[in-house]
PDB file of N, CA and C in Angstrom:
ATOM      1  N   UNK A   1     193.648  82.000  49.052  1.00  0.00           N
ATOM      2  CA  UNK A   1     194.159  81.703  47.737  1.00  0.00           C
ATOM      3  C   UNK A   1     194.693  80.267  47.672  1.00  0.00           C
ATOM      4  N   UNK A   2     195.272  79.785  48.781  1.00  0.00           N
ATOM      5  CA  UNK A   2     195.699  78.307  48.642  1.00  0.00           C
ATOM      6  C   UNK A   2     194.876  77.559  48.562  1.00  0.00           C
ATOM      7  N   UNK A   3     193.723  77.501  49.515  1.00  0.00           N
ATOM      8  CA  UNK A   3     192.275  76.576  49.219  1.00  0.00           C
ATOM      9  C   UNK A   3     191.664  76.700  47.804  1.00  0.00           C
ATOM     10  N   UNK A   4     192.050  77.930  47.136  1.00  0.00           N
ATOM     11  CA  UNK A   4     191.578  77.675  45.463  1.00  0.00           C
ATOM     12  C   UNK A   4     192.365  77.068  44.590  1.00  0.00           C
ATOM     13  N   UNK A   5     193.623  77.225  44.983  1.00  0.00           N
ATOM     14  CA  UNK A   5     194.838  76.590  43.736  1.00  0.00           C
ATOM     15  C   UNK A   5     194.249  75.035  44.531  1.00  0.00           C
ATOM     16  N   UNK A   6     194.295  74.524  45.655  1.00  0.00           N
ATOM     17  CA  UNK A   6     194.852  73.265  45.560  1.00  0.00           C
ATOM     18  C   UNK A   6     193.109  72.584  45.347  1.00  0.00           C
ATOM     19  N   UNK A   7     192.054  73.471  45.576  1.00  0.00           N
ATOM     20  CA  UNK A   7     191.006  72.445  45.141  1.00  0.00           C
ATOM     21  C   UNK A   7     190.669  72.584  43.501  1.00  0.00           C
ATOM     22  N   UNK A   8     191.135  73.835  42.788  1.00  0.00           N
ATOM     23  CA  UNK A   8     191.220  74.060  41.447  1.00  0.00           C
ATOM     24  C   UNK A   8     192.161  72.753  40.638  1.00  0.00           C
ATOM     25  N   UNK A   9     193.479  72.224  41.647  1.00  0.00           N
ATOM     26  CA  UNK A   9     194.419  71.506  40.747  1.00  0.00           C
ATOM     27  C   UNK A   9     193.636  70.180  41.015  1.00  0.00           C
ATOM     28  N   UNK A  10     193.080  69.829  42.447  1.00  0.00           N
ATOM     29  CA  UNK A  10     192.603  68.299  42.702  1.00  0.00           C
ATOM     30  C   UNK A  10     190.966  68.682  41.649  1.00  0.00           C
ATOM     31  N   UNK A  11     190.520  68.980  41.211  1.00  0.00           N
ATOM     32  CA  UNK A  11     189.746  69.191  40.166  1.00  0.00           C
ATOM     33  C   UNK A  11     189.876  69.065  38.927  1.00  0.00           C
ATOM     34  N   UNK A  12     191.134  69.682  38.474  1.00  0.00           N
ATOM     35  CA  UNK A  12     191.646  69.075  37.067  1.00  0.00           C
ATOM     36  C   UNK A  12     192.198  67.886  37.149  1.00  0.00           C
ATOM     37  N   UNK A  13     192.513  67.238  38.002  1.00  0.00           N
ATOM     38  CA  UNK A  13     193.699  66.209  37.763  1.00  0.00           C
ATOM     39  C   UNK A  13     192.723  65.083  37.929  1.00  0.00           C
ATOM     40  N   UNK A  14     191.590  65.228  38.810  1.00  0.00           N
ATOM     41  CA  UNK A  14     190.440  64.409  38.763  1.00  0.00           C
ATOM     42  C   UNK A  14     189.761  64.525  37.664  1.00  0.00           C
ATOM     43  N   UNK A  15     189.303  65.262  37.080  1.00  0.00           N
ATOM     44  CA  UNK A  15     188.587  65.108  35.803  1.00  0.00           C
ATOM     45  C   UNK A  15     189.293  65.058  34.457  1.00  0.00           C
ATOM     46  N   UNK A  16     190.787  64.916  34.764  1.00  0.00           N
ATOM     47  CA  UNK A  16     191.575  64.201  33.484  1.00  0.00           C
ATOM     48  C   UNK A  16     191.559  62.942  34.016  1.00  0.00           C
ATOM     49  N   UNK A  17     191.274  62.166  35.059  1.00  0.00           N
ATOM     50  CA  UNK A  17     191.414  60.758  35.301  1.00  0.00           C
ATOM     51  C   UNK A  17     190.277  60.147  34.787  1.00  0.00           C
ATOM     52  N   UNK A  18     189.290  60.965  34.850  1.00  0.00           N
ATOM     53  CA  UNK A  18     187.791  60.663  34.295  1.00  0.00           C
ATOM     54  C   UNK A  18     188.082  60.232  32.695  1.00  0.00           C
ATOM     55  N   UNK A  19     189.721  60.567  32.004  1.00  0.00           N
ATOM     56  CA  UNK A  19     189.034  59.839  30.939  1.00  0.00           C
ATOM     57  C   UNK A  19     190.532  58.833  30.973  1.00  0.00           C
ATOM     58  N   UNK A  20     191.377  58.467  31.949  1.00  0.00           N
ATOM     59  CA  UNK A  20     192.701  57.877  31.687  1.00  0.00           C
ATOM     60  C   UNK A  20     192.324  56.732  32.293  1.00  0.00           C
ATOM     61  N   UNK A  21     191.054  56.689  32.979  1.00  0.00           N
ATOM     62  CA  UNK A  21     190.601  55.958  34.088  1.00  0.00           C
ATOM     63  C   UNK A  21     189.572  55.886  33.654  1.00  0.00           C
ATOM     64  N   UNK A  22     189.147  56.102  32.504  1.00  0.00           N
ATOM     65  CA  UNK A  22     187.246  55.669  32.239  1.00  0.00           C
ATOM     66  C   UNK A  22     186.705  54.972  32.805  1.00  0.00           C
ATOM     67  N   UNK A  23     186.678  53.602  32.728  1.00  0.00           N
ATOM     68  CA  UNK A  23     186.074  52.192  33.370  1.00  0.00           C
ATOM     69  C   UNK A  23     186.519  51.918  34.519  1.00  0.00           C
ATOM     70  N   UNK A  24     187.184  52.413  35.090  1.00  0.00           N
ATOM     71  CA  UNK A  24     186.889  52.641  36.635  1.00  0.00           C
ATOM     72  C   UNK A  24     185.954  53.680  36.997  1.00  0.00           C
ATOM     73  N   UNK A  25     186.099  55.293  36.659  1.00  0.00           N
ATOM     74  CA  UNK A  25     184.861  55.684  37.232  1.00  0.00           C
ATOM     75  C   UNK A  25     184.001  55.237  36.825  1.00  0.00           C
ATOM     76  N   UNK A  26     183.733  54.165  34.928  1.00  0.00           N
ATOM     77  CA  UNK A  26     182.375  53.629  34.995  1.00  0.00           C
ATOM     78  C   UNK A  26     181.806  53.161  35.626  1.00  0.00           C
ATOM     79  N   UNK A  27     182.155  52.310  36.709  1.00  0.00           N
ATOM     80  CA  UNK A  27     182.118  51.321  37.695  1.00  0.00           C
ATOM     81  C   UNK A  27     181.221  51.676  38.771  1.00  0.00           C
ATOM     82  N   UNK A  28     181.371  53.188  38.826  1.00  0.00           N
ATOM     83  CA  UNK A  28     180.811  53.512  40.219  1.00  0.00           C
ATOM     84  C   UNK A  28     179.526  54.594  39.423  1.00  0.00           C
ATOM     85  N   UNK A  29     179.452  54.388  38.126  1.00  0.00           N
ATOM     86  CA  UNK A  29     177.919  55.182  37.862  1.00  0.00           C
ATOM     87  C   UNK A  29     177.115  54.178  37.965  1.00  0.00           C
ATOM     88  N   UNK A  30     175.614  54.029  38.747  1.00  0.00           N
ATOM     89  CA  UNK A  30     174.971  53.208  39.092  1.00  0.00           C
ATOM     90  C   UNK A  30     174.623  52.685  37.534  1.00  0.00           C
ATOM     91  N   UNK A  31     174.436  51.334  37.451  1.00  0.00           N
ATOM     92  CA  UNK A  31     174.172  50.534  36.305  1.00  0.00           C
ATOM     93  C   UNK A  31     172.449  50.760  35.907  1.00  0.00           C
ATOM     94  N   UNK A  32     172.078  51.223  36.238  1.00  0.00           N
ATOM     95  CA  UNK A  32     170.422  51.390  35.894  1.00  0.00           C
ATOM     96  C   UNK A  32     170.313  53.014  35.115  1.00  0.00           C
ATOM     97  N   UNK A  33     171.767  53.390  34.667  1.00  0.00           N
ATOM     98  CA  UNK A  33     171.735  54.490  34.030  1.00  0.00           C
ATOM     99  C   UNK A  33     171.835  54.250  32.803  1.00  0.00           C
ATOM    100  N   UNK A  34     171.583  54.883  31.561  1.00  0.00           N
ATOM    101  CA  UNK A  34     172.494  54.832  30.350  1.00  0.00           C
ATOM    102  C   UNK A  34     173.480  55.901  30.323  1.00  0.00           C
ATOM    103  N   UNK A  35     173.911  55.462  29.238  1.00  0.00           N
ATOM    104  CA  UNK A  35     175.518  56.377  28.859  1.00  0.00           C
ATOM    105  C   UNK A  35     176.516  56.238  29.545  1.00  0.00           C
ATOM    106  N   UNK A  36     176.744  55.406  30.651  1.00  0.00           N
ATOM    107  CA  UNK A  36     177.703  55.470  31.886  1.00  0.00           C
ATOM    108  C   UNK A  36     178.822  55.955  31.153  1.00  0.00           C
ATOM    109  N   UNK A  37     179.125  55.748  29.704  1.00  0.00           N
ATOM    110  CA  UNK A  37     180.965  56.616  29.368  1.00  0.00           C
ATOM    111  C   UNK A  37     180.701  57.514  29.487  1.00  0.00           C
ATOM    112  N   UNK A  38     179.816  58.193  28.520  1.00  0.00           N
ATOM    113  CA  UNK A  38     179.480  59.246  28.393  1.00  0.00           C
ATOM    114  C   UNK A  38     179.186  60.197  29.643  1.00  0.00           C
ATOM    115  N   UNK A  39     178.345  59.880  30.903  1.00  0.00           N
ATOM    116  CA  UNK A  39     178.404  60.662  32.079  1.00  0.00           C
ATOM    117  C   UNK A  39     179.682  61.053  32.907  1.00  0.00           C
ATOM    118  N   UNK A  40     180.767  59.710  32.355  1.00  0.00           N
ATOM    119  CA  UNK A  40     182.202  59.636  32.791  1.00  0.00           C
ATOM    120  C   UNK A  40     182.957  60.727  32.065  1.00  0.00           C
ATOM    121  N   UNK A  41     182.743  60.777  31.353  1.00  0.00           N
ATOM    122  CA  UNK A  41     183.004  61.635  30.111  1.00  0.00           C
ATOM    123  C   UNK A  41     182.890  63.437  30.607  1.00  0.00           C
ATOM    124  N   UNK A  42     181.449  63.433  30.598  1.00  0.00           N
ATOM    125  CA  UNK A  42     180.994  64.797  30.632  1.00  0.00           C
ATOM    126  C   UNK A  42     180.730  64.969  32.078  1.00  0.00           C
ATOM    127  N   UNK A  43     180.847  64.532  33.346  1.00  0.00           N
ATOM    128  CA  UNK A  43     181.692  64.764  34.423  1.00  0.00           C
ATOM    129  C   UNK A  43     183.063  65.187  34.218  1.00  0.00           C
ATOM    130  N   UNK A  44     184.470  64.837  33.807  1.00  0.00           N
ATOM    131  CA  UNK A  44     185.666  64.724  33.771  1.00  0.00           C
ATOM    132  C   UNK A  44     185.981  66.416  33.060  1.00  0.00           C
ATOM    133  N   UNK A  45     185.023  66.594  31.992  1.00  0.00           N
ATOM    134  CA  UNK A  45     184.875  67.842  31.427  1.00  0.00           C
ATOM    135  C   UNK A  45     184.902  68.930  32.573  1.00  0.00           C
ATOM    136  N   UNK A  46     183.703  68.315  33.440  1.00  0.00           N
ATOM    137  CA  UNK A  46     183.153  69.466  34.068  1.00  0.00           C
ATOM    138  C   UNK A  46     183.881  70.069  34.977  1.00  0.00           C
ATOM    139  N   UNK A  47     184.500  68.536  35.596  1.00  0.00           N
ATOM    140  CA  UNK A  47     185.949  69.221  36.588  1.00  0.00           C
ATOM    141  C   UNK A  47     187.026  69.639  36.332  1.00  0.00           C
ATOM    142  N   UNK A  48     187.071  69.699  35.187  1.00  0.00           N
ATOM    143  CA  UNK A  48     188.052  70.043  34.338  1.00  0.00           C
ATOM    144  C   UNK A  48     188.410  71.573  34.334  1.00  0.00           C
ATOM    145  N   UNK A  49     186.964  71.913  33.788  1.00  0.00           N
ATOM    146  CA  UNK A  49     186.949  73.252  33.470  1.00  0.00           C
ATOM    147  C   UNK A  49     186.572  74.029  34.831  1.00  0.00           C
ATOM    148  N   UNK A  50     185.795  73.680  35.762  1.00  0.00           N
ATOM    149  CA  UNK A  50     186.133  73.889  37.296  1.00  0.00           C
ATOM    150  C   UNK A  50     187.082  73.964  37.890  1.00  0.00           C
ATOM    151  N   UNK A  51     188.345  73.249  37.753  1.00  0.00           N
ATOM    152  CA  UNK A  51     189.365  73.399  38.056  1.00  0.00           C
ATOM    153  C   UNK A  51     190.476  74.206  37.519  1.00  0.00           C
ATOM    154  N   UNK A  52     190.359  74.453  36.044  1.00  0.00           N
ATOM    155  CA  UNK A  52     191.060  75.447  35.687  1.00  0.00           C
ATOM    156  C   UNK A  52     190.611  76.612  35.717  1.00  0.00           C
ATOM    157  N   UNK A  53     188.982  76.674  35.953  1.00  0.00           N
ATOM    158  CA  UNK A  53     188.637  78.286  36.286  1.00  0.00           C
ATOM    159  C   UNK A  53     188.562  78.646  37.755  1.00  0.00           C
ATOM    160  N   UNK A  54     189.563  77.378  38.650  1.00  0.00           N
ATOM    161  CA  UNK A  54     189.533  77.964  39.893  1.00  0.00           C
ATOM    162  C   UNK A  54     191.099  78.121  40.377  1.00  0.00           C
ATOM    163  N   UNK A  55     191.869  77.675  39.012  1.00  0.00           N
ATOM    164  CA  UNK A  55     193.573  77.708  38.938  1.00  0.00           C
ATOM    165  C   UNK A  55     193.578  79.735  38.387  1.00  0.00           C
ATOM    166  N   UNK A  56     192.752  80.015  37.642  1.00  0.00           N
ATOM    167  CA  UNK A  56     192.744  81.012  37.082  1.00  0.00           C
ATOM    168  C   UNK A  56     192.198  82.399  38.120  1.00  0.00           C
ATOM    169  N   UNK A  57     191.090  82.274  38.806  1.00  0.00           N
ATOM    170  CA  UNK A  57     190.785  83.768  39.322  1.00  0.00           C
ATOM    171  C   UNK A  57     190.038  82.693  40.369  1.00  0.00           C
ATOM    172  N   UNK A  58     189.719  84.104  41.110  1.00  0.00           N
ATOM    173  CA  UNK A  58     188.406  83.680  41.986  1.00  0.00           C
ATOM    174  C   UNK A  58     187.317  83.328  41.898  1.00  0.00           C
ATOM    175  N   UNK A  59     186.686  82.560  42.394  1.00  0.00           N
ATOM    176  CA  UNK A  59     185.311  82.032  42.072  1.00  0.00           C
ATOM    177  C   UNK A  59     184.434  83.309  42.382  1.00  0.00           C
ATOM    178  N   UNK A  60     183.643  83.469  41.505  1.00  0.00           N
ATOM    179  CA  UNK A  60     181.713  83.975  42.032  1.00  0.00           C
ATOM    180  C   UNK A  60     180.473  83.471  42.249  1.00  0.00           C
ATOM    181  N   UNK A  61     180.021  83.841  42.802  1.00  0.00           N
ATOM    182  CA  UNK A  61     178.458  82.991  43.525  1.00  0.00           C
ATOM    183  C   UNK A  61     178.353  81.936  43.101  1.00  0.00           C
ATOM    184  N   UNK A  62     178.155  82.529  41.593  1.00  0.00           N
ATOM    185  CA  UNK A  62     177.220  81.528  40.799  1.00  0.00           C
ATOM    186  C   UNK A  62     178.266  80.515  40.185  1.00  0.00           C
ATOM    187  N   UNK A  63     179.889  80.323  40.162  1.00  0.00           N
ATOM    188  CA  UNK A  63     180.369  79.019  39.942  1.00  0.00           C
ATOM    189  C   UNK A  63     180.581  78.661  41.383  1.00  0.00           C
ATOM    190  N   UNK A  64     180.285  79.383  42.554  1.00  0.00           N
ATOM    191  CA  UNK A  64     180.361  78.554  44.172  1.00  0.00           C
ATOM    192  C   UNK A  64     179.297  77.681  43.986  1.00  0.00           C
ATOM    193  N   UNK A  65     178.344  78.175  43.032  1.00  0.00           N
ATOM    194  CA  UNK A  65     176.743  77.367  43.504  1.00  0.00           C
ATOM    195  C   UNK A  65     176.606  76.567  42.737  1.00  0.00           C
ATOM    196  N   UNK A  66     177.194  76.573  40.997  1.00  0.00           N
ATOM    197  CA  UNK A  66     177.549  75.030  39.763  1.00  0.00           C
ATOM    198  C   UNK A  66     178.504  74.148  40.671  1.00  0.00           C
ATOM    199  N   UNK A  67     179.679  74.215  41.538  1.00  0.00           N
ATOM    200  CA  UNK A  67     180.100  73.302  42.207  1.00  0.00           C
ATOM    201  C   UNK A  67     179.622  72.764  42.709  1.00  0.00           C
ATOM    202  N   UNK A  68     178.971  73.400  43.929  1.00  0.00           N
ATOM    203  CA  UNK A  68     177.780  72.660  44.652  1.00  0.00           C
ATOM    204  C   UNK A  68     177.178  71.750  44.027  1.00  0.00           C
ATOM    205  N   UNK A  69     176.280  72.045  43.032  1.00  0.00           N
ATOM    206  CA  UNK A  69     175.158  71.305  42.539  1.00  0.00           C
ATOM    207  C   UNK A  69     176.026  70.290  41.533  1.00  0.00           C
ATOM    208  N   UNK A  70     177.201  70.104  41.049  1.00  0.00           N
ATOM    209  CA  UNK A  70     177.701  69.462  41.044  1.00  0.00           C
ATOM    210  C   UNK A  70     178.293  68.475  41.827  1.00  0.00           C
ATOM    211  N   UNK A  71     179.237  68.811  42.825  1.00  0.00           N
ATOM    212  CA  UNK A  71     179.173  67.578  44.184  1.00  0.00           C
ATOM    213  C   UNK A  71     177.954  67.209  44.519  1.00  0.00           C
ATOM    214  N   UNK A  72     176.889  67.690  44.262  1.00  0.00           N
ATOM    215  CA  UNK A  72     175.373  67.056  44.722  1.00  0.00           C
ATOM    216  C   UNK A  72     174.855  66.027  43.972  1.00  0.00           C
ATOM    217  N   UNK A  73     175.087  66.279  42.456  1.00  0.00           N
ATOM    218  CA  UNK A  73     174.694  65.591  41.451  1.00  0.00           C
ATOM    219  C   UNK A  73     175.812  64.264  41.321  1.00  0.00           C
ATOM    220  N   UNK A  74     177.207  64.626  41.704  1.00  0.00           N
ATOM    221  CA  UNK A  74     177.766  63.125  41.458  1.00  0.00           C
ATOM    222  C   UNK A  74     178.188  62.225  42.975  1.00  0.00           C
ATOM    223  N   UNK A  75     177.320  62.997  43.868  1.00  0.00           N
ATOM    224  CA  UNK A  75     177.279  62.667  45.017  1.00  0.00           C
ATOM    225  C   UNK A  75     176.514  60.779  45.107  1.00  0.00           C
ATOM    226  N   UNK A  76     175.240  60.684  44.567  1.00  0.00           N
ATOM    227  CA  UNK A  76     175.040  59.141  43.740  1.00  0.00           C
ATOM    228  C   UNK A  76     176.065  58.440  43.853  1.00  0.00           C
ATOM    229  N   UNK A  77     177.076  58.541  43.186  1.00  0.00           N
ATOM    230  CA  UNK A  77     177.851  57.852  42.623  1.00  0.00           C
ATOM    231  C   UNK A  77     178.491  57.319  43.195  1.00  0.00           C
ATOM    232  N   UNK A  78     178.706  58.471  44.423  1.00  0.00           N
ATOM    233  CA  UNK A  78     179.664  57.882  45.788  1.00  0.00           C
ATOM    234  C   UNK A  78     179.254  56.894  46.925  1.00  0.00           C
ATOM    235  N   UNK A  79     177.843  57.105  46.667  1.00  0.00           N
ATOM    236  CA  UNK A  79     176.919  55.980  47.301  1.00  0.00           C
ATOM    237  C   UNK A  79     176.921  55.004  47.009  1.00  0.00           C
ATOM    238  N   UNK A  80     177.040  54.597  45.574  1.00  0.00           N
ATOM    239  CA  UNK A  80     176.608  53.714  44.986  1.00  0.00           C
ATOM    240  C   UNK A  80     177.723  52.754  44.687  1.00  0.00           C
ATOM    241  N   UNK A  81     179.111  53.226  45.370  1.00  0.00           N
ATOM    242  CA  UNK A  81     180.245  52.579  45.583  1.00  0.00           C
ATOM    243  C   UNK A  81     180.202  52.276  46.578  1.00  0.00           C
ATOM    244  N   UNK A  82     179.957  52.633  48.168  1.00  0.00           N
ATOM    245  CA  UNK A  82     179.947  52.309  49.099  1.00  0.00           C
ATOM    246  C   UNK A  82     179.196  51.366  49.032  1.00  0.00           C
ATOM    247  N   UNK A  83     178.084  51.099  48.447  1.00  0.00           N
ATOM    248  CA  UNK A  83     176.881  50.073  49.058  1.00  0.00           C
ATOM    249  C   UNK A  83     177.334  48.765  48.163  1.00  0.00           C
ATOM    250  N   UNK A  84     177.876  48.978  46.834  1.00  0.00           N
ATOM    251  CA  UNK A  84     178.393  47.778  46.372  1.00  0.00           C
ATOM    252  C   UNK A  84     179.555  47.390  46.381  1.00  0.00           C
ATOM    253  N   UNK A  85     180.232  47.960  47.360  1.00  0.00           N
ATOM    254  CA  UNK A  85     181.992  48.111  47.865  1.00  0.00           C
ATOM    255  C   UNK A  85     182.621  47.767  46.343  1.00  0.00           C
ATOM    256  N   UNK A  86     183.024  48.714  45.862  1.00  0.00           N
ATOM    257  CA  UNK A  86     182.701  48.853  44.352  1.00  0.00           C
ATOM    258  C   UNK A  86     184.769  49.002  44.544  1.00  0.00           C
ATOM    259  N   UNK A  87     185.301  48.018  44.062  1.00  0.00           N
ATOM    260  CA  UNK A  87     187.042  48.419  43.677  1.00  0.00           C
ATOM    261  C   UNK A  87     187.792  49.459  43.082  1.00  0.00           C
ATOM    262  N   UNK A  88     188.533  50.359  43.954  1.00  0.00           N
ATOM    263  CA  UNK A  88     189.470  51.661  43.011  1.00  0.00           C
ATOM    264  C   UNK A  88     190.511  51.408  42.677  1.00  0.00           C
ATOM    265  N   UNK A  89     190.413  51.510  41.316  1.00  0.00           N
ATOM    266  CA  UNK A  89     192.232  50.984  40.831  1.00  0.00           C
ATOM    267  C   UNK A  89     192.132  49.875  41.131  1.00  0.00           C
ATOM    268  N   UNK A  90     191.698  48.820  40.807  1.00  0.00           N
ATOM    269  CA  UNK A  90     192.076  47.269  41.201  1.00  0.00           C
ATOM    270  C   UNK A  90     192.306  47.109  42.141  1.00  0.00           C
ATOM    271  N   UNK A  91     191.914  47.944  43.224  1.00  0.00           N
ATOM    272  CA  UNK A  91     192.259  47.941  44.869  1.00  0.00           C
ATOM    273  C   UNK A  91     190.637  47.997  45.693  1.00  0.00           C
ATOM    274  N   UNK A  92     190.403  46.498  46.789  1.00  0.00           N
ATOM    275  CA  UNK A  92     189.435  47.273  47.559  1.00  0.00           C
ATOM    276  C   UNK A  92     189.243  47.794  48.867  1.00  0.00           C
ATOM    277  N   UNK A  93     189.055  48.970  48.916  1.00  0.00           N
ATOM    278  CA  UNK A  93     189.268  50.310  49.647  1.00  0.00           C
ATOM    279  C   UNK A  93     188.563  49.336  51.123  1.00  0.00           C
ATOM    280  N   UNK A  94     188.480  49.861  51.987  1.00  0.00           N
ATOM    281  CA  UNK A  94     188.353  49.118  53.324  1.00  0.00           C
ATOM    282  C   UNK A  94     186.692  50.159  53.436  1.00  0.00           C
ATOM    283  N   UNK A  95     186.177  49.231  54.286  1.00  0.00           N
ATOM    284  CA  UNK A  95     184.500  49.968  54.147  1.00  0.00           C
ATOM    285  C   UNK A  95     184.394  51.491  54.561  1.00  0.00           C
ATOM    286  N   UNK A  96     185.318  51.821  56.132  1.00  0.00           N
ATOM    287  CA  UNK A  96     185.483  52.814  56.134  1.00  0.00           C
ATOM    288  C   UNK A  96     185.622  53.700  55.583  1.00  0.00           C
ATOM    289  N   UNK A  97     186.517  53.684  54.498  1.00  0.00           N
ATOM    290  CA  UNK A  97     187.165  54.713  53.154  1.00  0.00           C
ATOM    291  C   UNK A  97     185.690  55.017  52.659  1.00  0.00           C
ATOM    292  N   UNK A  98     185.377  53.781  52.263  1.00  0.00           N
ATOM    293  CA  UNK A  98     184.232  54.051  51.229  1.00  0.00           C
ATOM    294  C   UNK A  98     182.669  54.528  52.068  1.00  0.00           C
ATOM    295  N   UNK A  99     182.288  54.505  52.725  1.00  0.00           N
ATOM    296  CA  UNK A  99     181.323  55.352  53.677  1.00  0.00           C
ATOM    297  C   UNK A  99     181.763  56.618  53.829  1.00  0.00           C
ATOM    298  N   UNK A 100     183.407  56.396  54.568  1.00  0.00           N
ATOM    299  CA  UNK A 100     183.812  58.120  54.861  1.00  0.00           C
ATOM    300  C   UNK A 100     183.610  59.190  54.185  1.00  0.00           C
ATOM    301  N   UNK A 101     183.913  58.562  52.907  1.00  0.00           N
ATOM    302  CA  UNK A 101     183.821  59.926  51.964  1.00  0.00           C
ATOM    303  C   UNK A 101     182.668  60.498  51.509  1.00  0.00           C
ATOM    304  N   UNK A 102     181.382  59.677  52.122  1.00  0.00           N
ATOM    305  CA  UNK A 102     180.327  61.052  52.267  1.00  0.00           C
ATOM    306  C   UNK A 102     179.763  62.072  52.907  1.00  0.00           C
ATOM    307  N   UNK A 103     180.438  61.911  54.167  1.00  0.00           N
ATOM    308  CA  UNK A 103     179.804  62.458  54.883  1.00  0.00           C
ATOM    309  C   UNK A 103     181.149  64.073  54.769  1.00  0.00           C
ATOM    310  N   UNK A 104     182.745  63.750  53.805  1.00  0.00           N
ATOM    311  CA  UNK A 104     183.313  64.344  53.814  1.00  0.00           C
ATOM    312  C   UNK A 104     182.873  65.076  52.365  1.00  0.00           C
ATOM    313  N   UNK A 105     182.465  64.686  51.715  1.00  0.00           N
ATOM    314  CA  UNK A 105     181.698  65.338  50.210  1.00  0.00           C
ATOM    315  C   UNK A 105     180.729  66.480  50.676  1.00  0.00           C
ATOM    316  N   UNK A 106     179.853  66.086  51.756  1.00  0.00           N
ATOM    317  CA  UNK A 106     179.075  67.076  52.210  1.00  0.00           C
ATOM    318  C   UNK A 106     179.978  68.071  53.060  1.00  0.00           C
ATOM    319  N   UNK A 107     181.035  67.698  53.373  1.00  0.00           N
ATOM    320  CA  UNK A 107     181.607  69.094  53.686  1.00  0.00           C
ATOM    321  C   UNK A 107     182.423  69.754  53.029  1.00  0.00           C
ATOM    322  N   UNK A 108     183.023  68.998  51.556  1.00  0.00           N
ATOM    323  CA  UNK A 108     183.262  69.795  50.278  1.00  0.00           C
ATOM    324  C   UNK A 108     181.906  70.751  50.021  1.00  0.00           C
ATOM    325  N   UNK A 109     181.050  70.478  50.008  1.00  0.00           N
ATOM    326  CA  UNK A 109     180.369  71.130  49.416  1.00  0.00           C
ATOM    327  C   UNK A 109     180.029  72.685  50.020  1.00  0.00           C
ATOM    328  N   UNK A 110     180.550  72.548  51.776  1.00  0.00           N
ATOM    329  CA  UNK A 110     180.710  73.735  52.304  1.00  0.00           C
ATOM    330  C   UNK A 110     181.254  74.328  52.047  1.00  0.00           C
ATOM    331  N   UNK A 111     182.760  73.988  51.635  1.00  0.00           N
ATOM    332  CA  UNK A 111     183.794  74.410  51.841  1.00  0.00           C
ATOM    333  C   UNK A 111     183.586  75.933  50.481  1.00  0.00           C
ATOM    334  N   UNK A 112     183.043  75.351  49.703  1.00  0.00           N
ATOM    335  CA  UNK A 112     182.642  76.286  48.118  1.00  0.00           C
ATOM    336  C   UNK A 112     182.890  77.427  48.698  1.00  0.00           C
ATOM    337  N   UNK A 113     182.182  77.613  50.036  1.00  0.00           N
ATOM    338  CA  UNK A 113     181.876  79.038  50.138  1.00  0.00           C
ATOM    339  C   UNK A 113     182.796  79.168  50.875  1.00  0.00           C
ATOM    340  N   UNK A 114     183.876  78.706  50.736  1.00  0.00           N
ATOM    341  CA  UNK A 114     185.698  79.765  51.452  1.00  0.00           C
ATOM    342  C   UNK A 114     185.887  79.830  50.317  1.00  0.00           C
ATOM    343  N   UNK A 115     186.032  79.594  49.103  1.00  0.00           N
ATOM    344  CA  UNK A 115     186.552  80.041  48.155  1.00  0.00           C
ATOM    345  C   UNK A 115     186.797  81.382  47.541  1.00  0.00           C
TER     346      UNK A 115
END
């Protein structure tokens, strides 16, 4: 139950930053996209409501498996900061940080299934 409250709350609180913080996560949607607000946008939604439906009950299969394919789908993004050492918060993260966190995304994405 604790691994759901605290990845349910780092889920909402991340996808309310998605819009307090727009143009920073714009930053890190690769530029050869359109809509970059808009994906900022309707990401921030998504964790949103991921996170409060994982503050609320237990997950089932099939939102273990929309997470997934969600960390998969904005998994890009995280790349695409590392390779252009892309600034968070007016801060730039040391290369490590920014590599590390993929190979730790892919083990978010395990993790779904303790939930």
């Amino acid at each position: 139950m604790f691994r759901r409250l605290l990845y349910g709350t780092v889920y909402t609180v991340a996808g309310i930053l998605h819009f307090t913080n727009e143009e920073g996560f714009r930053k890190i949607v690769p530029k050869m996209l359109p809509y970059r607000k808009l994906i900022v946008q309707v990401s921030g939604v998504v964790e949103v409501l991921f996170g409060l439906s994982l503050l609320v009950r237990q997950p089932g299969p099939a939102t273990k498996r929309l997470l997934k394919l969600f960390l998969i789908a904005v998994f890009p993004a995280n790349v695409y900061m590392a390779v252009n050492n892309i600034e968070f918060k007016g801060r730039q993260l040391p290369w490590w940080a920014l590599w590390g966190r993929l190979p730790l995304q892919w083990l978010l994405v395990k993790e779904m299934d303790k939930l």
